[in-house]
N, C-alpha and C. Protein backbone atom coordinates (compact mmCIF):
# COMPACT_ATOMS: atom_id res chain seq x y z
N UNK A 1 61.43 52.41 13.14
CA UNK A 1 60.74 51.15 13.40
C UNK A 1 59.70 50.90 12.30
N UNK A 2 59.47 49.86 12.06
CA UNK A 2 58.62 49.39 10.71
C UNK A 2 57.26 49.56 11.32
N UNK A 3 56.49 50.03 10.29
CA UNK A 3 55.04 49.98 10.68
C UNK A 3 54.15 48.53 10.79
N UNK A 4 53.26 48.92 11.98
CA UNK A 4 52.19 47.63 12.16
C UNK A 4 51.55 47.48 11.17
N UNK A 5 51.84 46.83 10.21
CA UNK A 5 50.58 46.47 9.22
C UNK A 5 50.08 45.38 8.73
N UNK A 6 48.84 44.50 8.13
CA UNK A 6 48.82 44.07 7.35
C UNK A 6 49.54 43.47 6.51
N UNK A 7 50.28 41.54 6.77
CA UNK A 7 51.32 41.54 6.16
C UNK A 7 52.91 41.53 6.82
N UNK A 8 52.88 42.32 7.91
CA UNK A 8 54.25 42.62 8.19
C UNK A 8 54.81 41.49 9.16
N UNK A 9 56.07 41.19 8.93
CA UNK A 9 56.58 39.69 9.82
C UNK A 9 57.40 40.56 11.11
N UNK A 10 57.02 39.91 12.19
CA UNK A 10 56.95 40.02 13.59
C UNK A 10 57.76 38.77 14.50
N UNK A 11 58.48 39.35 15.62
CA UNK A 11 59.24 38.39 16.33
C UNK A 11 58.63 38.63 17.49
N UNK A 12 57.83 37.36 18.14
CA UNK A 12 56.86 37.85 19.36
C UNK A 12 57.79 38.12 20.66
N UNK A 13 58.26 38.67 21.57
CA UNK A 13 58.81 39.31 22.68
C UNK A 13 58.76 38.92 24.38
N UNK A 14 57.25 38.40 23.97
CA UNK A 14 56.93 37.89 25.48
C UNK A 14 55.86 37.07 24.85
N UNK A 15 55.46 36.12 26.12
CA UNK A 15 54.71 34.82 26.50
C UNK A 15 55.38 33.78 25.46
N UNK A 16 54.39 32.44 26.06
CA UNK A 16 55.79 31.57 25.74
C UNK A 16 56.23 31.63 24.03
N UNK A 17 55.29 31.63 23.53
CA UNK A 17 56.12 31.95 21.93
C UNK A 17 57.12 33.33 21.87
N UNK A 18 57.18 33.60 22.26
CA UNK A 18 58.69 34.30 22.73
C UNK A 18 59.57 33.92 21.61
N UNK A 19 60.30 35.15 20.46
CA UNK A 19 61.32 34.23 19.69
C UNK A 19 60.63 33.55 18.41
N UNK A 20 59.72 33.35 18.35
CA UNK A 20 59.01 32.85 16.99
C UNK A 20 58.33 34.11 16.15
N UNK A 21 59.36 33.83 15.06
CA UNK A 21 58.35 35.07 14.28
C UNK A 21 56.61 34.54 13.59
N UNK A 22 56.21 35.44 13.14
CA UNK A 22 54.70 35.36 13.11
C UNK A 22 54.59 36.70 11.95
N UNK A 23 53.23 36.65 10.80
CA UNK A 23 52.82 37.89 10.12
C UNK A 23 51.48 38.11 10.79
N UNK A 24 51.10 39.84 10.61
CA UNK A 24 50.16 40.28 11.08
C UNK A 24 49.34 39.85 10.05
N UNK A 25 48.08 39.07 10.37
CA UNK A 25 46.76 39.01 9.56
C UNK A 25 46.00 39.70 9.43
N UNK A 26 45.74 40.70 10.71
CA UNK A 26 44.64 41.34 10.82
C UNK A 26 44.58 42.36 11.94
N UNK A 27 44.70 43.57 11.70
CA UNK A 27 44.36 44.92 12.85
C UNK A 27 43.12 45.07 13.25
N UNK A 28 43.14 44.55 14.60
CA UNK A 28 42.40 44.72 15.30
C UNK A 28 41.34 45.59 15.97
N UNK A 29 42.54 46.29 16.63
CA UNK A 29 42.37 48.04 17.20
C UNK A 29 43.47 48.61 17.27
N UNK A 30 43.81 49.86 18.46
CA UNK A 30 45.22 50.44 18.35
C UNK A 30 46.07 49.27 19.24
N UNK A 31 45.69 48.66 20.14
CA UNK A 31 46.50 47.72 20.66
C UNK A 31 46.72 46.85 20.63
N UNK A 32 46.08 45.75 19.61
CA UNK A 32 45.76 44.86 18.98
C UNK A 32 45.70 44.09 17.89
N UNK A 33 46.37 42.86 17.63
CA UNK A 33 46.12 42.39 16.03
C UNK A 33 45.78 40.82 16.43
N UNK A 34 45.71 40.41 14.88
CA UNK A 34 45.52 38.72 15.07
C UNK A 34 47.08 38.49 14.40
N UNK A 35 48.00 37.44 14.52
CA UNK A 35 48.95 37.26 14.17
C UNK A 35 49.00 35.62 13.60
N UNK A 36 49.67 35.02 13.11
CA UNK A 36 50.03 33.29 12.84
C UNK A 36 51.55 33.11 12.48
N UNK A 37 51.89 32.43 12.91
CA UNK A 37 53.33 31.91 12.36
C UNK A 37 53.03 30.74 11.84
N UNK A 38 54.51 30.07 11.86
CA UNK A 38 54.69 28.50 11.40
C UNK A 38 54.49 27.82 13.12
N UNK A 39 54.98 28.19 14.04
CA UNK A 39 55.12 27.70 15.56
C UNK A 39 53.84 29.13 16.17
N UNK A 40 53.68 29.77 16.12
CA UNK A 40 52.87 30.50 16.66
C UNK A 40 51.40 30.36 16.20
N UNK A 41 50.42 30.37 17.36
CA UNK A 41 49.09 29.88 17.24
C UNK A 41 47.97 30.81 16.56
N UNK A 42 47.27 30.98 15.64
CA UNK A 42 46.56 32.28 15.09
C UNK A 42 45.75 32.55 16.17
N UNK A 43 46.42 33.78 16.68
CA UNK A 43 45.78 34.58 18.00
C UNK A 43 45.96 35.84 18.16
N UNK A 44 45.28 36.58 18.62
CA UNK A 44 44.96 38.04 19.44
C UNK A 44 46.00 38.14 20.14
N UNK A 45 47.31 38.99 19.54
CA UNK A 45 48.47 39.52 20.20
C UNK A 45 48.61 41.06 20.77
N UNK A 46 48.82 41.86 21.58
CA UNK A 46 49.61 42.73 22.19
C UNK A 46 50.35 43.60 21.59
N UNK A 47 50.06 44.56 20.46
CA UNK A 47 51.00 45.39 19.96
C UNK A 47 52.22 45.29 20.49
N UNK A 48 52.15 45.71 21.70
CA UNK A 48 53.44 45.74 22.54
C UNK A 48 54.25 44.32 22.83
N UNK A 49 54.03 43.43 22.51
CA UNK A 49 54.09 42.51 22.54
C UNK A 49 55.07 41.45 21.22
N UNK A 50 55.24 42.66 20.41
CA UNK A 50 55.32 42.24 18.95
C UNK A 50 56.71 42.95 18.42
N UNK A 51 57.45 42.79 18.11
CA UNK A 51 58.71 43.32 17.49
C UNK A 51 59.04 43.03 15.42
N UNK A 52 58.58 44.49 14.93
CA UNK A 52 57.96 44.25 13.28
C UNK A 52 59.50 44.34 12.94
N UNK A 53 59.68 43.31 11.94
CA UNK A 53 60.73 43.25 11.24
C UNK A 53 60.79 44.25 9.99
N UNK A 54 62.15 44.32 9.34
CA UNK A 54 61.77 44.72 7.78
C UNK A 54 60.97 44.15 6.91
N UNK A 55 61.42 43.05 7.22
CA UNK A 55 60.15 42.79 5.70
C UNK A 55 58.68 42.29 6.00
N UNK A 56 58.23 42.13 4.80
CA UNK A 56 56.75 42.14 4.70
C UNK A 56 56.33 40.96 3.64
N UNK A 57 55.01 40.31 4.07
CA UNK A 57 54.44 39.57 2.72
C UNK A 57 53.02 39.75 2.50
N UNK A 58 52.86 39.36 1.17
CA UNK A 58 51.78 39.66 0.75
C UNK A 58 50.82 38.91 1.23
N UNK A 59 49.67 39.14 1.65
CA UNK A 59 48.11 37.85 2.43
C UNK A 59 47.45 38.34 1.26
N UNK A 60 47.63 37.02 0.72
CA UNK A 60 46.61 36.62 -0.65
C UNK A 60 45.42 35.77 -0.38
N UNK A 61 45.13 35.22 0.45
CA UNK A 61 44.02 34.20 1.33
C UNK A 61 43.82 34.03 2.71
N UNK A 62 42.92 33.87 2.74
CA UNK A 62 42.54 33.83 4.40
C UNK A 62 42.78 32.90 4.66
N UNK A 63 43.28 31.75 3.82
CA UNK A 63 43.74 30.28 4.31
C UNK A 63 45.02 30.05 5.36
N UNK A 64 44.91 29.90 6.68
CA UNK A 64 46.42 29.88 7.69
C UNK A 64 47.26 29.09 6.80
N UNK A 65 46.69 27.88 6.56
CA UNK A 65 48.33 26.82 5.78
C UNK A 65 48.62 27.96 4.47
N UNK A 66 48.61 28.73 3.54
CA UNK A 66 48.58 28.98 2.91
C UNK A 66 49.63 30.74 3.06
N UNK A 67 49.30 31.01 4.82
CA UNK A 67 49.86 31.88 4.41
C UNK A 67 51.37 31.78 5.88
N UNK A 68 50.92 30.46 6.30
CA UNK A 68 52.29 29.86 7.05
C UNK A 68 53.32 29.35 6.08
N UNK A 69 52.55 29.17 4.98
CA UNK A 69 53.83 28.08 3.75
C UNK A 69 54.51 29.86 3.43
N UNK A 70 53.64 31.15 2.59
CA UNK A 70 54.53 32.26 2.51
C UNK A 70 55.09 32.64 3.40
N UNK A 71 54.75 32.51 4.67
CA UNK A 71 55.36 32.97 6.15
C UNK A 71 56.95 32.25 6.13
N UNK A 72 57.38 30.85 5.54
CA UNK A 72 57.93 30.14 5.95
C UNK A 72 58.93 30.26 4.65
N UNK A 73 58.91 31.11 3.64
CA UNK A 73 59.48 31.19 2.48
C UNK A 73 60.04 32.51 2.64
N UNK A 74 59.48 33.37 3.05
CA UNK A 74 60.20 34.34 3.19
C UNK A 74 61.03 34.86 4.26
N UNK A 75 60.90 33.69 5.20
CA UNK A 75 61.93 33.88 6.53
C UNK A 75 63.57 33.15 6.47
N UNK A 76 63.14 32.29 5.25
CA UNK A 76 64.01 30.83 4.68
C UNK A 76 65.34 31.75 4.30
């Protein structure tokens, strides 16, 4: 299984974004991150909650549009 990290693109599992992938922005704690997609809201997700894909992108800015447009290029 791919590691939680910084970067890594995620298919959320449960609640209603269910099915929308999303990258991790930010580790939280051990159970915890902040996540954003293109359809998913920048929020406090559920480790468990989260299913990490292979790949990964780089967070070059803290800007959301900025890293939904790479979010949305590398899922393409």
């Amino acid at each position: 299984m791919p590691a939680i990290e910084v970067g890594r693109i995620c298919v959320k599992t449960a609640g209603r974004e269910a099915g929308e992938k999303c990258v991790i922005v930010e580790i939280i704690d051990d159970k915890f991150v902040e996540v954003i997609g293109t359809s998913v809201k920048n929020r406090k997700c559920n480790i468990k909650h989260l299913e990490p894909l292979e790949q990964a992108i780089e967070i070059k800015s803290e800007d959301p549009e900025a890293i939904k447009k790479d979010l949305e290029k590398a899922i393409a």
